[in-house]
Structures are given as structure tokens and as C-alpha cells.
N, C-alpha and C. Protein backbone atom coordinates (compact mmCIF):
# COMPACT_ATOMS: atom_id res chain seq x y z
N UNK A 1 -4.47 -45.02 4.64
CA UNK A 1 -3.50 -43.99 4.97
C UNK A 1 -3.20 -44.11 6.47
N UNK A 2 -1.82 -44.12 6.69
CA UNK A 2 -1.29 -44.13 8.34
C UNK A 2 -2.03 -42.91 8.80
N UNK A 3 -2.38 -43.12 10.52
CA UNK A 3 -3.12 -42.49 10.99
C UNK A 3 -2.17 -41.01 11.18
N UNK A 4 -0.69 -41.34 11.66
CA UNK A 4 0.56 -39.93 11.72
C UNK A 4 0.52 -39.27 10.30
N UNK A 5 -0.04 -39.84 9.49
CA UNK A 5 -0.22 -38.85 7.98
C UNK A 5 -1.40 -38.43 7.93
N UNK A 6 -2.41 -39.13 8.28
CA UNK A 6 -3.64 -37.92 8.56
C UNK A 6 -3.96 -36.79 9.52
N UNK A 7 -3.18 -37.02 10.43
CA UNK A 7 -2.86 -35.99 11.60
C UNK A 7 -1.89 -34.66 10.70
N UNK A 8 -0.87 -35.23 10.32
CA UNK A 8 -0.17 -34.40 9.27
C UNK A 8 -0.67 -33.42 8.67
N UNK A 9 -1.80 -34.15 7.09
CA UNK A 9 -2.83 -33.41 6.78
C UNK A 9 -3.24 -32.90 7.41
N UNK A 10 -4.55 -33.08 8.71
CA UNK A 10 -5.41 -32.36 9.48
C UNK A 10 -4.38 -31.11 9.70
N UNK A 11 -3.91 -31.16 10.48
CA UNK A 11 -2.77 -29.85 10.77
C UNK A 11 -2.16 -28.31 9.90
N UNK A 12 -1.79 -29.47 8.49
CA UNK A 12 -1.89 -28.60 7.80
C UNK A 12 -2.93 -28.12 6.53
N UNK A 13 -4.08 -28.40 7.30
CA UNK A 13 -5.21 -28.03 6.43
C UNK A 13 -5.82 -26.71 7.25
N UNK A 14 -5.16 -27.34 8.21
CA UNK A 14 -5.94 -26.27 9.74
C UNK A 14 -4.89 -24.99 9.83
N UNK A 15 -3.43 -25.19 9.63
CA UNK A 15 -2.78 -24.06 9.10
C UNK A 15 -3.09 -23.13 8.14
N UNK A 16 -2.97 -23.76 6.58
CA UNK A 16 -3.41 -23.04 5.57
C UNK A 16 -4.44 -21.95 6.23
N UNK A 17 -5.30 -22.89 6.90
CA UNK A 17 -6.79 -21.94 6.55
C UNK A 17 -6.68 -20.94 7.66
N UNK A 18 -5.81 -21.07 8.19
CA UNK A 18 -5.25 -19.58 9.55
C UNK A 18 -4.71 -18.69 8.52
N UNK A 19 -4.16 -19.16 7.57
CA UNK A 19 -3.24 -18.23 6.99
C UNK A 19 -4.04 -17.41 6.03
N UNK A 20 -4.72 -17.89 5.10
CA UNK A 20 -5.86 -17.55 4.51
C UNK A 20 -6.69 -16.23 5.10
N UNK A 21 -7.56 -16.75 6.58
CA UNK A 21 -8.12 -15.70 7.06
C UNK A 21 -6.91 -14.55 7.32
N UNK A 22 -5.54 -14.64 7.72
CA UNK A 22 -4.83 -13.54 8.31
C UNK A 22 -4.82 -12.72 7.37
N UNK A 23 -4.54 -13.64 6.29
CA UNK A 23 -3.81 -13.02 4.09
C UNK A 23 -5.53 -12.00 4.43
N UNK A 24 -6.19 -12.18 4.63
CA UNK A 24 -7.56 -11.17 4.56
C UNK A 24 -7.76 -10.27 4.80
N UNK A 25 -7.56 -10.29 6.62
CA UNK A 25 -7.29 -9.37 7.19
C UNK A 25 -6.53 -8.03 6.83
N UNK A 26 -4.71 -8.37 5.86
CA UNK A 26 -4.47 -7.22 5.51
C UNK A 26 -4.73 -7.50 4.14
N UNK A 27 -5.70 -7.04 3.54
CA UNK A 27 -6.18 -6.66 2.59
C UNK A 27 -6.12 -5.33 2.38
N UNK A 28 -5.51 -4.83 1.23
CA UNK A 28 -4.94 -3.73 0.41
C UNK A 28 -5.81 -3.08 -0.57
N UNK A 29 -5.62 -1.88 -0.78
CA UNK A 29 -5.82 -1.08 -1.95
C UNK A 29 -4.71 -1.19 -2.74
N UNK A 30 -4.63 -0.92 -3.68
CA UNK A 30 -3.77 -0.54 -4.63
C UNK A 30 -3.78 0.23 -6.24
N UNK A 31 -2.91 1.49 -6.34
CA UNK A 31 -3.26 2.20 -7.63
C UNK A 31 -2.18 2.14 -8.31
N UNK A 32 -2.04 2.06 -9.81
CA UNK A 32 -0.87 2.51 -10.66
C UNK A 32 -0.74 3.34 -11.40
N UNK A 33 0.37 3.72 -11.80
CA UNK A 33 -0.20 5.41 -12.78
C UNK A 33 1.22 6.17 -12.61
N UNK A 34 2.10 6.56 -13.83
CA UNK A 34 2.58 7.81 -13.47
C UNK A 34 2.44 9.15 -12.66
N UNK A 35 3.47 9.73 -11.63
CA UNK A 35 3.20 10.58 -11.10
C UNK A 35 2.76 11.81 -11.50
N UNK A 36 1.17 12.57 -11.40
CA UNK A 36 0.96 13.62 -11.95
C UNK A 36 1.20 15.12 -11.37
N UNK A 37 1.16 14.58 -10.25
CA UNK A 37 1.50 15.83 -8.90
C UNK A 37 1.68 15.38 -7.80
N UNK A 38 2.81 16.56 -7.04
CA UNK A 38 3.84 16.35 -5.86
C UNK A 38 3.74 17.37 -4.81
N UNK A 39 3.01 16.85 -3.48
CA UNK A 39 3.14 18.86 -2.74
C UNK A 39 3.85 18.32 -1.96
N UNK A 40 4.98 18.77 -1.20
CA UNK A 40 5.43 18.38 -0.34
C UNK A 40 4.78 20.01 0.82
N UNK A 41 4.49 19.80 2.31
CA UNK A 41 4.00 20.41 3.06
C UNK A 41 4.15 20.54 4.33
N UNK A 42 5.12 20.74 5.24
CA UNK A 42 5.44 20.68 6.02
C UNK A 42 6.32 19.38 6.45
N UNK A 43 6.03 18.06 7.01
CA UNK A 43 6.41 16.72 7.28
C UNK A 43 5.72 16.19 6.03
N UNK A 44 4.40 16.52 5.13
CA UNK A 44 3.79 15.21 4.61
C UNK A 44 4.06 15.58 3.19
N UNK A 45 4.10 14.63 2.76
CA UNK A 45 4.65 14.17 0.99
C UNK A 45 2.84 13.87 0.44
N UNK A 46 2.32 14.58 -0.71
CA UNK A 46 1.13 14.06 -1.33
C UNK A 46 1.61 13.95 -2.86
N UNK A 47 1.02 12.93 -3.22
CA UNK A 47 1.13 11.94 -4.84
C UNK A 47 0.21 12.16 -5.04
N UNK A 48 -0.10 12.60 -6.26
CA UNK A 48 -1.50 11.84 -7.50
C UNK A 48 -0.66 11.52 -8.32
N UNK A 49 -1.52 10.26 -8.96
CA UNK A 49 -1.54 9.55 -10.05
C UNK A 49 -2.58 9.67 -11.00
N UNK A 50 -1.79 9.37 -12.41
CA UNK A 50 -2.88 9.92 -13.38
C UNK A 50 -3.89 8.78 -13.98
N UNK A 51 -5.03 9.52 -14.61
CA UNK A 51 -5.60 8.71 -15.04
C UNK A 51 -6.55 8.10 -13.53
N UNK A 52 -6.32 7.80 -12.21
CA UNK A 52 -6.82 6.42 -11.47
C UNK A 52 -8.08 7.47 -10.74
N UNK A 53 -8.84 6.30 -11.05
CA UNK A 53 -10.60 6.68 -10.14
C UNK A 53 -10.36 6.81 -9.06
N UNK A 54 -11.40 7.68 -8.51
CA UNK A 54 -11.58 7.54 -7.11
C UNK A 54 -12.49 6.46 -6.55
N UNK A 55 -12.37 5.59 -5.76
CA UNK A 55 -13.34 5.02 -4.90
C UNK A 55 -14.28 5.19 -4.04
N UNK A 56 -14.01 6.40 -3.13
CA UNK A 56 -14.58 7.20 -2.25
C UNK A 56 -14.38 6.37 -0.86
N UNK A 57 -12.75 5.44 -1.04
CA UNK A 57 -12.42 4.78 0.89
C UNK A 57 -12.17 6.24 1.55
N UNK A 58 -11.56 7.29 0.97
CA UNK A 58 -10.95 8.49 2.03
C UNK A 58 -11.87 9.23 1.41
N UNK A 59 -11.99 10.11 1.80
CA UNK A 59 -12.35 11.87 1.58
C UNK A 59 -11.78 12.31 0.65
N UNK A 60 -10.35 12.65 0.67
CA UNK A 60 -9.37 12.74 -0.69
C UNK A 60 -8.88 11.81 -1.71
N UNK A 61 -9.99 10.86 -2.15
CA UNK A 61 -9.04 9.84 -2.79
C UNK A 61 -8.59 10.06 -4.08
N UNK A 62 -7.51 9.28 -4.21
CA UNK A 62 -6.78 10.23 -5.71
C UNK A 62 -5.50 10.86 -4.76
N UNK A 63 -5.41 11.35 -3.97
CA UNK A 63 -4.31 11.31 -3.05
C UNK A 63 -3.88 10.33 -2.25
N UNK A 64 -2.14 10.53 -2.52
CA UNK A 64 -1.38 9.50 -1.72
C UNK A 64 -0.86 10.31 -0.90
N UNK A 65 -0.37 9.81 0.84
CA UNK A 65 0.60 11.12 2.02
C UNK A 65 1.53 10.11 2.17
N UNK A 66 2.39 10.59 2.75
CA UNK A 66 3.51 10.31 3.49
C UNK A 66 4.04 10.97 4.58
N UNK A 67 4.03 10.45 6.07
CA UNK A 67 4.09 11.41 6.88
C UNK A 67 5.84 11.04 7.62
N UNK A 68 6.46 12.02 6.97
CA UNK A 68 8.03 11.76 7.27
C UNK A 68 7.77 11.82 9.16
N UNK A 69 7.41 12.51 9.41
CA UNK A 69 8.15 12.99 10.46
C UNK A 69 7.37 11.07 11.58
N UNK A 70 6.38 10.46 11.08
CA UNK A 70 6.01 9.32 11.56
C UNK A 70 6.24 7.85 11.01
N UNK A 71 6.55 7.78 9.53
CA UNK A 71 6.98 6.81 9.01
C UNK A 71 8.46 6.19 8.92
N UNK A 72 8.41 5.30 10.04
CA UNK A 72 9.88 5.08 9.68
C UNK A 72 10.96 5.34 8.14
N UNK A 73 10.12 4.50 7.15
CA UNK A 73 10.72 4.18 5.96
C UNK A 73 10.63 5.39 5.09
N UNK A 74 9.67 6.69 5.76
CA UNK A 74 9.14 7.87 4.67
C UNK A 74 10.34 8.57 3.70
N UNK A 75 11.22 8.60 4.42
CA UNK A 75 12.60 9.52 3.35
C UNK A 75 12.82 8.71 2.11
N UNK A 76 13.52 7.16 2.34
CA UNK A 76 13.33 6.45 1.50
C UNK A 76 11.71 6.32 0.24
N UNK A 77 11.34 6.12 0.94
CA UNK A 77 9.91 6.11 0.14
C UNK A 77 9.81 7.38 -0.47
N UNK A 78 9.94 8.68 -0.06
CA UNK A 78 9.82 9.86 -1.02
C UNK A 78 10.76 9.87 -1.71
N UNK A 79 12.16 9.42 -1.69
CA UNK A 79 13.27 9.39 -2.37
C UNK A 79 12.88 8.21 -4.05
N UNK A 80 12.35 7.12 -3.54
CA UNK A 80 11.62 6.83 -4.87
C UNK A 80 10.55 7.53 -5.16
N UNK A 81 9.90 8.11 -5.24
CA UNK A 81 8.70 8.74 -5.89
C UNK A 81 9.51 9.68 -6.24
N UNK A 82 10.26 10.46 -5.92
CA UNK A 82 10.90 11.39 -6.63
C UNK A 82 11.75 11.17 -7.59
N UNK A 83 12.13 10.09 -7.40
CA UNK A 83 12.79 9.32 -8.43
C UNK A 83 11.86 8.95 -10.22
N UNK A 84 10.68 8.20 -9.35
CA UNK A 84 9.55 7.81 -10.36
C UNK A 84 9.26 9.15 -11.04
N UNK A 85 8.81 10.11 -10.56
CA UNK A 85 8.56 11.52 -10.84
C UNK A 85 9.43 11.92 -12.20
N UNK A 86 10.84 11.81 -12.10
CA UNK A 86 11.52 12.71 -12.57
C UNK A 86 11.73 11.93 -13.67
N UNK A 87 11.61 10.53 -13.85
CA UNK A 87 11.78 9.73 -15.04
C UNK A 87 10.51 9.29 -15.71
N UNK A 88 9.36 10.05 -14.79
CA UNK A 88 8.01 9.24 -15.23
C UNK A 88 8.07 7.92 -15.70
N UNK A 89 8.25 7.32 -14.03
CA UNK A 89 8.22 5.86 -14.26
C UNK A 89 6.77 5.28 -13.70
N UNK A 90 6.06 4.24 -14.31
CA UNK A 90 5.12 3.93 -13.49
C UNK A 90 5.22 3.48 -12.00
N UNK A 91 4.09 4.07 -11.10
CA UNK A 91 4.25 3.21 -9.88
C UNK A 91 3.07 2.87 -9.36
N UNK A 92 3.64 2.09 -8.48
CA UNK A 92 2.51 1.07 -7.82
C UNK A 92 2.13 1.78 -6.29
N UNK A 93 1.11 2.38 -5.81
CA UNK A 93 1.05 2.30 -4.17
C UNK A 93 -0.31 1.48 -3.79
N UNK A 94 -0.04 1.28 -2.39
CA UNK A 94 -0.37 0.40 -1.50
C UNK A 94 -0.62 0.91 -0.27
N UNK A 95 -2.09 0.77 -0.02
CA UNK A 95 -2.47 1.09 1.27
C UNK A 95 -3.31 -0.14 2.25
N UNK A 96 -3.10 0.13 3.34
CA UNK A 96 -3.66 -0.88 3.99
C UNK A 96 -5.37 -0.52 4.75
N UNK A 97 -6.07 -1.25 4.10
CA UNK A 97 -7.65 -0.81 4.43
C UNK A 97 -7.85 -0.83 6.25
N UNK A 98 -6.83 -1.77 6.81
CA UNK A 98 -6.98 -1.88 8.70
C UNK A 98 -6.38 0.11 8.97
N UNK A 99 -5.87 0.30 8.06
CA UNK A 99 -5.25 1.54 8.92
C UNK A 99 -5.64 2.59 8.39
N UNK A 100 -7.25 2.25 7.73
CA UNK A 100 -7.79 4.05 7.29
C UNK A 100 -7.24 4.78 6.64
N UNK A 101 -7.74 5.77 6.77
CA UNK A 101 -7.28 7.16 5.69
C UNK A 101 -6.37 8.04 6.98
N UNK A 102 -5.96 8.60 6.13
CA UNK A 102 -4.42 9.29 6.68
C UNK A 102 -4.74 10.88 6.82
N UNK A 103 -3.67 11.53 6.80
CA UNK A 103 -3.62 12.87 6.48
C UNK A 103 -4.28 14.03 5.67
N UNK A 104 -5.01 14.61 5.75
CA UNK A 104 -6.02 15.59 4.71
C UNK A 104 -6.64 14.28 4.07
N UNK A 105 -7.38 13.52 4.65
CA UNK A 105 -8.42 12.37 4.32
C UNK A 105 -7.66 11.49 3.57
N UNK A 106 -6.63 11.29 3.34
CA UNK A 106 -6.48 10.69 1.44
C UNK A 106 -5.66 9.17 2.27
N UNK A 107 -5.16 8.62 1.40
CA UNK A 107 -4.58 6.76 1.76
C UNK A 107 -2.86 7.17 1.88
N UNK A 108 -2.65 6.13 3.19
CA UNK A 108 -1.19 6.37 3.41
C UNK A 108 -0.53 5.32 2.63
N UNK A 109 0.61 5.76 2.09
CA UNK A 109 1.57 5.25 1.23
C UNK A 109 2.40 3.97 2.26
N UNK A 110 1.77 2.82 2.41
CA UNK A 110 2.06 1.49 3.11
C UNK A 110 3.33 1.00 2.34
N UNK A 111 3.07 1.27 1.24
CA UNK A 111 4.48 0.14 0.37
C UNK A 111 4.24 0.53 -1.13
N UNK A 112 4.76 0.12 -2.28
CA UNK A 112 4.57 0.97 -3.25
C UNK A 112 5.66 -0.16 -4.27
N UNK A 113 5.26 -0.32 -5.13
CA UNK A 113 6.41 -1.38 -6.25
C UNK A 113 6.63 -0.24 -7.16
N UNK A 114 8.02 -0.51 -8.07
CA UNK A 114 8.56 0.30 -8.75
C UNK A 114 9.69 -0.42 -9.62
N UNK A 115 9.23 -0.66 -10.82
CA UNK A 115 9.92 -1.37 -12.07
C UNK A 115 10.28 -0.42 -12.71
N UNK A 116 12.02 -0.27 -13.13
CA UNK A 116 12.60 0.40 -13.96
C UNK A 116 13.05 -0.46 -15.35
């Protein structure tokens, strides 16, 4: 093998495996479940989903927040769950384990999939 193709390889063996550790780093929770309950409370939006265990990462788990008045994307994002809500569609949320528990202990709503 030419030596400029093993350099090649080397490089991108040495990439991958940067990428790998980063892909780790944000490592996620994630729950699915029709919406069972909705408080909205001042700025923050709280979800449960039915049926899903708790783990015991937050204090409140089993609760999802959303803090409008800090999340860029929050209107949007409550605008689908309210959506999911009203058609009882399943959904997906997503929290990110680097950024802790949120609001009244429970996991902040990072991103969330939603198949109609």
C-alpha cells in the first residue's frame, strides 16, 4: 500500500474516533408515550407521558419543562406537543444528560420527534 494512502487511513481512523468520543459526550435520554398531562405555569410548559418509568436522573422524572421565556425554539416546541396532545399522537422527547435537570427537578425538552 502507497505510503499517501496509509497516511489517508491513519487520519481517518484518527477522525472517526474524535467523532465517536464527541457522539458520547452528548449522550441523551429519551421517552415515548402519548401525552397524559399538560400544566402550563407561568413561562414553563410540563408533559407527562404515559405508561414511561422513572429512572430517578431528576427529582421529577416522568416530567418534561419547557422554559419559553429561555428556550429559543420553546413556542414552536409547545406548539407541537399541543398539537400531539390534541390528536394523541405519539411522541418522542429528548434530553441532554450534559445539561441536567431543569425546572421543578424534571428533564428539559432538548428536541423531541413526532410522526403523524
Amino acid at each position: 500500500m502507497p505510503r499517501a494512502c496509509r497516511e489517508d487511513m491513519k487520519q481517518l481512523a484518527i477522525t472517526l474516533g474524535a467523532l465517536l468520543l464527541s457522539g458520547s459526550a452528548w449522550a441523551d435520554t429519551h421517552q415515548t408515550g402519548k401525552i397524559t398531562k399538560l400544566v402550563v405555569e407561568s413561562t414553563f410548559v410540563s408533559v407527562w407521558l404515559e405508561g414511561q418509568p422513572t429512572n430517578n436522573e431528576c427529582a421529577s422524572d416522568g416530567r418534561w419543562t419547557i422554559d419559553l421565556a429561555s428556550d429559543k425554539s420553546g413556542r414552536e416546541k409547545y406548539a407541537a406537543i399541543l398539537s400531539a396532545a390534541s390528536s394523541r399522537t405519539q411522541i418522542g422527547f429528548h434530553a441532554l444528560t450534559s445539561e441536567g435537570c431543569g425546572v421543578f427537578g424534571a428533564k428539559k425538552i432538548y428536541y423531541f420527534d413526532l410522526a403523524y
